[in-house]
Protein backbone atom coordinates (compact mmCIF):
# COMPACT_ATOMS: atom_id res chain seq x y z
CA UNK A 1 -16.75 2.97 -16.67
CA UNK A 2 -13.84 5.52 -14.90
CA UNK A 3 -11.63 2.73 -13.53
CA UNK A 4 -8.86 4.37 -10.60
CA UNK A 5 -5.96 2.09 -9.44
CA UNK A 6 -4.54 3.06 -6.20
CA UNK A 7 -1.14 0.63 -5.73
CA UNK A 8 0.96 2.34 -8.29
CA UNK A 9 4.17 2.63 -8.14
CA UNK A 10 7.61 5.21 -9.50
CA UNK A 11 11.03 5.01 -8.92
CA UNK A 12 12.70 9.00 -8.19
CA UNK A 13 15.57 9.05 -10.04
CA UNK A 14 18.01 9.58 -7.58
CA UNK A 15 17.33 6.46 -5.74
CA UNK A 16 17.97 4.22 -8.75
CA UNK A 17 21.69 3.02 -8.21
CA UNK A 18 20.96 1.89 -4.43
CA UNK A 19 17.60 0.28 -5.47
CA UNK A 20 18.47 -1.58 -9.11
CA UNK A 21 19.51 -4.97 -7.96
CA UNK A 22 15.94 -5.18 -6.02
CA UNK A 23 13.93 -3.28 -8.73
CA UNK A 24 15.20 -6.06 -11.74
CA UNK A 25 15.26 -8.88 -9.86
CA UNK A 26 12.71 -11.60 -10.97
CA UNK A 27 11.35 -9.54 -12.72
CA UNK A 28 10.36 -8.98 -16.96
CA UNK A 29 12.29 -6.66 -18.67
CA UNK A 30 11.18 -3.59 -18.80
CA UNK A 31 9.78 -2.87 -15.13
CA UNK A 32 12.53 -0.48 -14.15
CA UNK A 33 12.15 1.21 -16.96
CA UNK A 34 8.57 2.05 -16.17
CA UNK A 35 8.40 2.23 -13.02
CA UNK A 36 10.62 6.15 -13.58
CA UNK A 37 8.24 7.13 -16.21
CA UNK A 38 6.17 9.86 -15.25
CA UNK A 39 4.83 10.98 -18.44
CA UNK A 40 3.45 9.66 -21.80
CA UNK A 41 4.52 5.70 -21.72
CA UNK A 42 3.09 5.50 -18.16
CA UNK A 43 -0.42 7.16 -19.87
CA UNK A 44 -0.29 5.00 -23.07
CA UNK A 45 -0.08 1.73 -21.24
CA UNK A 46 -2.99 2.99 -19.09
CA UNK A 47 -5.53 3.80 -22.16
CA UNK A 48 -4.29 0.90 -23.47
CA UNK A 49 -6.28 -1.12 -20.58
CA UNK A 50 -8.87 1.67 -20.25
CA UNK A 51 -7.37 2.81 -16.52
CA UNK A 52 -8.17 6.51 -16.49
CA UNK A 53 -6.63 7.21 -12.55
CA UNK A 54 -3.30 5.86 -11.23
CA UNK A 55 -2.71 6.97 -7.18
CA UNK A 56 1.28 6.54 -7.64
CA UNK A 57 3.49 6.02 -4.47
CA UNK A 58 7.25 5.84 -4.67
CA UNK A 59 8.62 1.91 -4.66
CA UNK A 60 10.30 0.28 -1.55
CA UNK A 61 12.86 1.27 -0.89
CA UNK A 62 14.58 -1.47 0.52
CA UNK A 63 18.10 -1.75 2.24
CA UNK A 64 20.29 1.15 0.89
CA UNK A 65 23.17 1.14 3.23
CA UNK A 66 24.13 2.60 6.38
CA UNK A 67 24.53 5.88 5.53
CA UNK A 68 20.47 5.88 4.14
CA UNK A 69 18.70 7.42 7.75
CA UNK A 70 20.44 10.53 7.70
CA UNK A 71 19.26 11.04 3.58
CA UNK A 72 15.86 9.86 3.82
CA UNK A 73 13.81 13.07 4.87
CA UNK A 74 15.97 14.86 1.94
CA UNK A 75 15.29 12.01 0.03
CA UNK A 76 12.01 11.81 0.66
CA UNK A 77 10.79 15.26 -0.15
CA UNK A 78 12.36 15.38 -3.23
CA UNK A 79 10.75 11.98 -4.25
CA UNK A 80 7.63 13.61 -3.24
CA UNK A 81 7.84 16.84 -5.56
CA UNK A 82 9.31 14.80 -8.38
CA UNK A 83 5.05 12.82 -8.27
CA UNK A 84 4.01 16.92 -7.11
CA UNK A 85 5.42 17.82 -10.62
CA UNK A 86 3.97 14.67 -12.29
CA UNK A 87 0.13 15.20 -10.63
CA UNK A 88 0.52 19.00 -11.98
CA UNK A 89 1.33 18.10 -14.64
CA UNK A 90 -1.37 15.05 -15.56
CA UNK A 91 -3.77 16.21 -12.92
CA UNK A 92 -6.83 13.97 -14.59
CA UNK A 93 -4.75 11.08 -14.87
CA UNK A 94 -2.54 10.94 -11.66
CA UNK A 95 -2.60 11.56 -7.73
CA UNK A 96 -0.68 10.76 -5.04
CA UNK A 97 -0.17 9.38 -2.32
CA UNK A 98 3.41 10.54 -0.12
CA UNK A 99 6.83 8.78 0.72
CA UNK A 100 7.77 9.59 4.64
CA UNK A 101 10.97 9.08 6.44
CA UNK A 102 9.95 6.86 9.08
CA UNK A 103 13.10 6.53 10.35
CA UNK A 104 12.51 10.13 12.19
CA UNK A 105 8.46 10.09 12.77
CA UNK A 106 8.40 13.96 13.55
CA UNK A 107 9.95 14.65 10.19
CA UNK A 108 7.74 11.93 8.69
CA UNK A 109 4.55 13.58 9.79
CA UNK A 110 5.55 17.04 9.18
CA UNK A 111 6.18 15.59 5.51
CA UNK A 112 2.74 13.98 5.25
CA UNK A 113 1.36 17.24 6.49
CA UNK A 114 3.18 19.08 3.87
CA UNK A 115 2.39 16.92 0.46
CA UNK A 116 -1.21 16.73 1.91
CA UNK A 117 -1.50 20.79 2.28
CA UNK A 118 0.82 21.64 -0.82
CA UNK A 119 0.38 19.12 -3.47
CA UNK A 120 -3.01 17.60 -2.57
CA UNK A 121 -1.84 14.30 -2.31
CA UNK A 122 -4.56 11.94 -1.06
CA UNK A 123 -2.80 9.79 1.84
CA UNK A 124 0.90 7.98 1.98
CA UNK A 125 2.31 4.49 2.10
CA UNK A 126 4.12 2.97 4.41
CA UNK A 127 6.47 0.31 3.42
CA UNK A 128 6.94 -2.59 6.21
CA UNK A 129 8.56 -1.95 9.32
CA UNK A 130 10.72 0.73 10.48
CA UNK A 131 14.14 0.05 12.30
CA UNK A 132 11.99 -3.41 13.24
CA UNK A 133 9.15 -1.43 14.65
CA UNK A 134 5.52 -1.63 13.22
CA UNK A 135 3.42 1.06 13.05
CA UNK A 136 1.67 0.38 16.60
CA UNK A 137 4.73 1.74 18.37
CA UNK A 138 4.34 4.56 20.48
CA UNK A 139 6.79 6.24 18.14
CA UNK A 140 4.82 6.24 15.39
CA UNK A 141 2.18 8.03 16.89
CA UNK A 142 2.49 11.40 15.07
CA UNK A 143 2.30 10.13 11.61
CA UNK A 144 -0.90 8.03 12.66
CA UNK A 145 -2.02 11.37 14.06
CA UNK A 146 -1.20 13.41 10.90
CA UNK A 147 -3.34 11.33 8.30
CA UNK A 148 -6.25 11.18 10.96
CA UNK A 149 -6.26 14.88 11.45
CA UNK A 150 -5.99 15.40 7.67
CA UNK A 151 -8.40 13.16 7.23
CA UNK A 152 -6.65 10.83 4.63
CA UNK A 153 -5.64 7.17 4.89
CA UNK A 154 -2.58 5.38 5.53
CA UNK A 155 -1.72 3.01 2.61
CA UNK A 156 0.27 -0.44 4.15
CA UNK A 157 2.49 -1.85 2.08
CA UNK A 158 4.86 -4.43 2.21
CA UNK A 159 8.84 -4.13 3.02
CA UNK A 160 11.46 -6.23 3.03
CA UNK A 161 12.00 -8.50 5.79
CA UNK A 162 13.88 -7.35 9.00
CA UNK A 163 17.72 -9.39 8.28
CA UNK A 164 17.06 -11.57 11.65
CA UNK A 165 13.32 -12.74 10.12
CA UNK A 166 14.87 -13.18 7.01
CA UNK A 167 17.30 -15.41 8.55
CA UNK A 168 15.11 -17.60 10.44
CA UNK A 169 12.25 -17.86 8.03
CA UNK A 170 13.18 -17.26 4.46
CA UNK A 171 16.66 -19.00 4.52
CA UNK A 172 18.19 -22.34 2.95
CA UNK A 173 16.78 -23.00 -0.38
CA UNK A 174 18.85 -21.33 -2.49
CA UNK A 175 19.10 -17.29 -3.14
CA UNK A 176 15.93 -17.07 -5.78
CA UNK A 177 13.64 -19.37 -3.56
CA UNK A 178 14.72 -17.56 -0.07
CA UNK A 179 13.92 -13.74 -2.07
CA UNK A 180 10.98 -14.95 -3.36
CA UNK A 181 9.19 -16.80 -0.45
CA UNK A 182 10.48 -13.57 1.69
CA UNK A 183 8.48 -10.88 -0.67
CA UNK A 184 5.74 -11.63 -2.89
CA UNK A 185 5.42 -15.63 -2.42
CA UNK A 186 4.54 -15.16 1.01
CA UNK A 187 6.33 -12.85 3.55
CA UNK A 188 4.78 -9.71 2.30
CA UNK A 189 1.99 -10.54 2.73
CA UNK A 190 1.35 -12.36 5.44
CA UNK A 191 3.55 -9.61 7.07
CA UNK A 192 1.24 -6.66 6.68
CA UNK A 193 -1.83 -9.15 7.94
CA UNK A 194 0.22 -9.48 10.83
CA UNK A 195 0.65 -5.29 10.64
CA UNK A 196 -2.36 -4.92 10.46
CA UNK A 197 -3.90 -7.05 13.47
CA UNK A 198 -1.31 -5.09 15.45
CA UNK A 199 -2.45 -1.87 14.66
CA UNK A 200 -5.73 -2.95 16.03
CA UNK A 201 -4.67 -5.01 19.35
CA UNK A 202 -2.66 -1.77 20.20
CA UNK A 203 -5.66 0.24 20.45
CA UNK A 204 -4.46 3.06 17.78
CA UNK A 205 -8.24 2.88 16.47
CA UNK A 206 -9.91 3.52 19.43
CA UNK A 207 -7.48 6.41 20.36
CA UNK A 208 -8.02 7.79 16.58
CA UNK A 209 -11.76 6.23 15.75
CA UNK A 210 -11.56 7.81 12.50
CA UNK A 211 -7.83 6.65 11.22
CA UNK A 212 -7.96 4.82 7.91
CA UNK A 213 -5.77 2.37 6.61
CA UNK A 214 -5.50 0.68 3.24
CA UNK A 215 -3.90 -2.90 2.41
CA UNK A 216 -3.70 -4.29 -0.85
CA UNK A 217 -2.90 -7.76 -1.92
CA UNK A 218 -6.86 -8.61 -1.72
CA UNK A 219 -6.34 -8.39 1.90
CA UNK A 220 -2.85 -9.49 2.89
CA UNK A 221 -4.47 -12.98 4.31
CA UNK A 222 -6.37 -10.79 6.91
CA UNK A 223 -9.81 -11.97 5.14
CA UNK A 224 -9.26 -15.54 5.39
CA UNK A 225 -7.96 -15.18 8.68
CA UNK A 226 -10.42 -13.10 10.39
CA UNK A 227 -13.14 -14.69 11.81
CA UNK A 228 -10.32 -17.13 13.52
CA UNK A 229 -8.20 -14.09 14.68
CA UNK A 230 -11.83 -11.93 16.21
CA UNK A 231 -12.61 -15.73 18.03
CA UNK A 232 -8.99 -15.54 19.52
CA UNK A 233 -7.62 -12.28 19.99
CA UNK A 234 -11.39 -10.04 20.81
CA UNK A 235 -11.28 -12.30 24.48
CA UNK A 236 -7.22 -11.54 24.87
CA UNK A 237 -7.96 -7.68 24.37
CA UNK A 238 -10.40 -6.77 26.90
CA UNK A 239 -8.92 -3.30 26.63
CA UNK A 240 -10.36 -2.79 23.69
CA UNK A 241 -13.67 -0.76 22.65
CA UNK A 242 -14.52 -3.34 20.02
CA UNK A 243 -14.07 -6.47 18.78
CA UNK A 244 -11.10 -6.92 16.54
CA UNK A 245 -13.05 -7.74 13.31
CA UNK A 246 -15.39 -4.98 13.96
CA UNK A 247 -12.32 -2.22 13.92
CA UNK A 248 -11.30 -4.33 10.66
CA UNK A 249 -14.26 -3.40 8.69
CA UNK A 250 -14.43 -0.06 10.36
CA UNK A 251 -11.04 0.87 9.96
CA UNK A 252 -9.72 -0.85 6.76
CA UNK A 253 -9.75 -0.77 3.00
CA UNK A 254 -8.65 -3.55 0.49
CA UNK A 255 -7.17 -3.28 -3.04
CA UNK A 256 -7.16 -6.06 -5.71
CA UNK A 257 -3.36 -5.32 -6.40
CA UNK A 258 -1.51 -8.18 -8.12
CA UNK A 259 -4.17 -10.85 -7.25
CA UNK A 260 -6.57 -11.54 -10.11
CA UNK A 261 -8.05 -14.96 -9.64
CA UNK A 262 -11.97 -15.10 -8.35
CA UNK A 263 -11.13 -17.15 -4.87
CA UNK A 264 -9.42 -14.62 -3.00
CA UNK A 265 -11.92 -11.93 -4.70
CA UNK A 266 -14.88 -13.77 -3.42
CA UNK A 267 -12.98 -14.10 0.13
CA UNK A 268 -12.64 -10.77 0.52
CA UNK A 269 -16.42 -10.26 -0.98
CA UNK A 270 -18.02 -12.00 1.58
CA UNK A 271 -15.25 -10.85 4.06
CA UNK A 272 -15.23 -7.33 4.16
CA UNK A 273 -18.33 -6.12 1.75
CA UNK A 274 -18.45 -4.33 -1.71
CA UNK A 275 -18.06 -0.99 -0.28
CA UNK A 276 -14.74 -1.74 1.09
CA UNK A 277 -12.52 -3.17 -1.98
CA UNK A 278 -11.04 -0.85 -4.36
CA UNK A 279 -9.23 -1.54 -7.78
CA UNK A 280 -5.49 -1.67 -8.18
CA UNK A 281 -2.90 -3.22 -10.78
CA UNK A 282 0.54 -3.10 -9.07
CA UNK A 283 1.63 -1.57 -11.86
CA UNK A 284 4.25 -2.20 -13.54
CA UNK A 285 4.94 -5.62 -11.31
CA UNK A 286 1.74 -6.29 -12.13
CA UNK A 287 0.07 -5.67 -16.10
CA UNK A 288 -2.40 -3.14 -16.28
CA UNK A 289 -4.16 -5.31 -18.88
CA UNK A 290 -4.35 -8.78 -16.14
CA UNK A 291 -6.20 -6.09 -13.67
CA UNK A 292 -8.55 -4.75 -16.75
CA UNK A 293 -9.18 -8.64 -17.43
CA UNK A 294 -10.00 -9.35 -13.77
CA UNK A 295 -12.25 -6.27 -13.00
CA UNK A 296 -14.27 -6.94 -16.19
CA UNK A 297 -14.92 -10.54 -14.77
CA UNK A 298 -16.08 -9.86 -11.62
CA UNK A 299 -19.17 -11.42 -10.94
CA UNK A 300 -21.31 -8.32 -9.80
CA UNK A 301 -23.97 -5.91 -10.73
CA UNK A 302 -22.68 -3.14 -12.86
CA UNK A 303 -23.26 -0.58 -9.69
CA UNK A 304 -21.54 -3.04 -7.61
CA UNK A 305 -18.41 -3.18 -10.42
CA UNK A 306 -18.60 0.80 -10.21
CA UNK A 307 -18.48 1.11 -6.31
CA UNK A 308 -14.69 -1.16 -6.80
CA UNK A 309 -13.60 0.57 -9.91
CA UNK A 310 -14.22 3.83 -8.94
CA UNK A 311 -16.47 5.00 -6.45
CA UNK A 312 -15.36 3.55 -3.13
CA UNK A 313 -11.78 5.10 -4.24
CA UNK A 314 -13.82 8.70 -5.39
CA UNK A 315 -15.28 8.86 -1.96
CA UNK A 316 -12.28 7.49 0.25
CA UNK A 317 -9.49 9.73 -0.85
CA UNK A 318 -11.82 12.49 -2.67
CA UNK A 319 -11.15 12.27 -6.26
């Protein structure tokens, strides 16, 4: 069965000595090291879990110094030719979704405009918040605009922590335990839930009906939380077209990335529907062989298997 994985992720080259002491941290030997390959380890350790697609999007990048803001459109468009080259050069084994300075949204969305027209990528992630703005800001606007007039999704990922949340939230048990409950113990994710339910309160959806946004993580929380959330925020947001789940399963997309264990799974199942939940590793933080393991254990019909390993992906981003 084709099997595409969407939450992939490379390193560009030239951002590897401001982003190494986030990129090894925790984490097996090894990852950095795979996250820059482009080319023929990247492809053997996907045949070696039968993954025949990888949607790569460059890694988070993280706090990289004052003097980042004024790099990061440079930065970024170089990050995105160095996955341009890799796509053209693997084109039935990779695609891609963009990098985009957020830190200047009319350069971001001329960006997005430009991979999407040039190198046929298929959407862009977003890491976190920008500057400590999410995405519903008014400044944000024109990338929002760009993927819904190109008519490719937004992919919300997690970022690193604003210092001042960091501070109040994740601080006080020790270095490891404060990184860790910050990121991928807990902040990440419930982080883009919260991202996510603001994209929706602010009324984005109903100003751009036919925006699409992707979060992996099975959901960042969202599923569990969302028939609490419609009961509490839908009466607070009379504004509003629609009722706040509604724009949920209208406007949003889950990925399995990094969460292979049946109870979230079956969450999100019953949650959000089979047509809605698309495959991903979160490779290499995440093995390609755990997310082979998981998708083979799912307990569906075989078309219902297909629609998460490959079609809903096929028909969302037109691969």
């Amino acid at each position: 069965m084709r099997t595409i994985a969407l939450e992939e992720h490379f390193l560009a080259a030239d951002l590897l000595p401001r982003r190494q002491h986030l990129t090894d941290r925790g984490l097996p030997p090894g990852v950095g090291a795979a996250l820059r390959d482009l080319g023929a380890g990247r492809i053997a350790a996907m045949d070696e879990a039968g993954i025949d697609v990888q949607v790569l999007s460059h890694n988070v990048i993280g706090d990289t110094g004052p003097d980042w803001a004024g790099a990061w459109p440079r930065f970024a468009r170089d990050a995105n030719d160095q996955l341009a080259a890799a796509v053209s050069a693997h084109p039935d084994r990779f695609a891609g979704f963009a990098t985009l300075p957020m830190s200047d949204p009319d350069a971001a969305a001329a960006e997005f405009r430009r991979t999407v027209t040039e190198h046929g990528f298929k959407g862009a992630m977003i890491n976190g918040v920008t500057d400590g703005r999410f995405l519903d800001h008014p400044d944000f606007r024109p990338v929002l605009r760009a993927a819904a007039d190109l008519g490719v999704p937004v992919y919300l990922h997690p970022g690193l922590p604003p210092e001042p949340v960091r501070e109040a939230y994740y601080s006080g048990l020790g270095e490891d335990a404060n990184f860790a409950l910050a990121t991928a113990a807990w902040g990440w994710h419930s982080e883009v839930g919260l991202h996510s339910l603001r994209l929706i309160m602010s009324g984005v959806f109903d100003e751009l009906p036919d925006l699409q946004v992707i979060i992996g993580h099975m959901g960042e929380m969202v599923p569990f939380m969302l028939a609490r959330s419609d009961e509490r925020l839908t009466p607070a947001a009379g504004y509003l077209k629609l009722g706040v789940a509604e724009y949920f399963h209208r406007n949003f997309h889950i990925t399995t990335s990094g969460f292979f264990t049946m109870p979230p799974f079956l969450t999100a199942l019953h949650t959000v529907s089979v047509d809605r939940i698309l495959f991903s590793v979160d490779y290499p933080y995440s093995a390609n062989s755990r997310g082979r393991s998981f998708l083979d254990s799912l307990p569906l019909s075989p078309d219902e298997v297909a629609k998460i390993s490959h079609r809903n992906a096929e028909a969302l981003l037109g691969l």
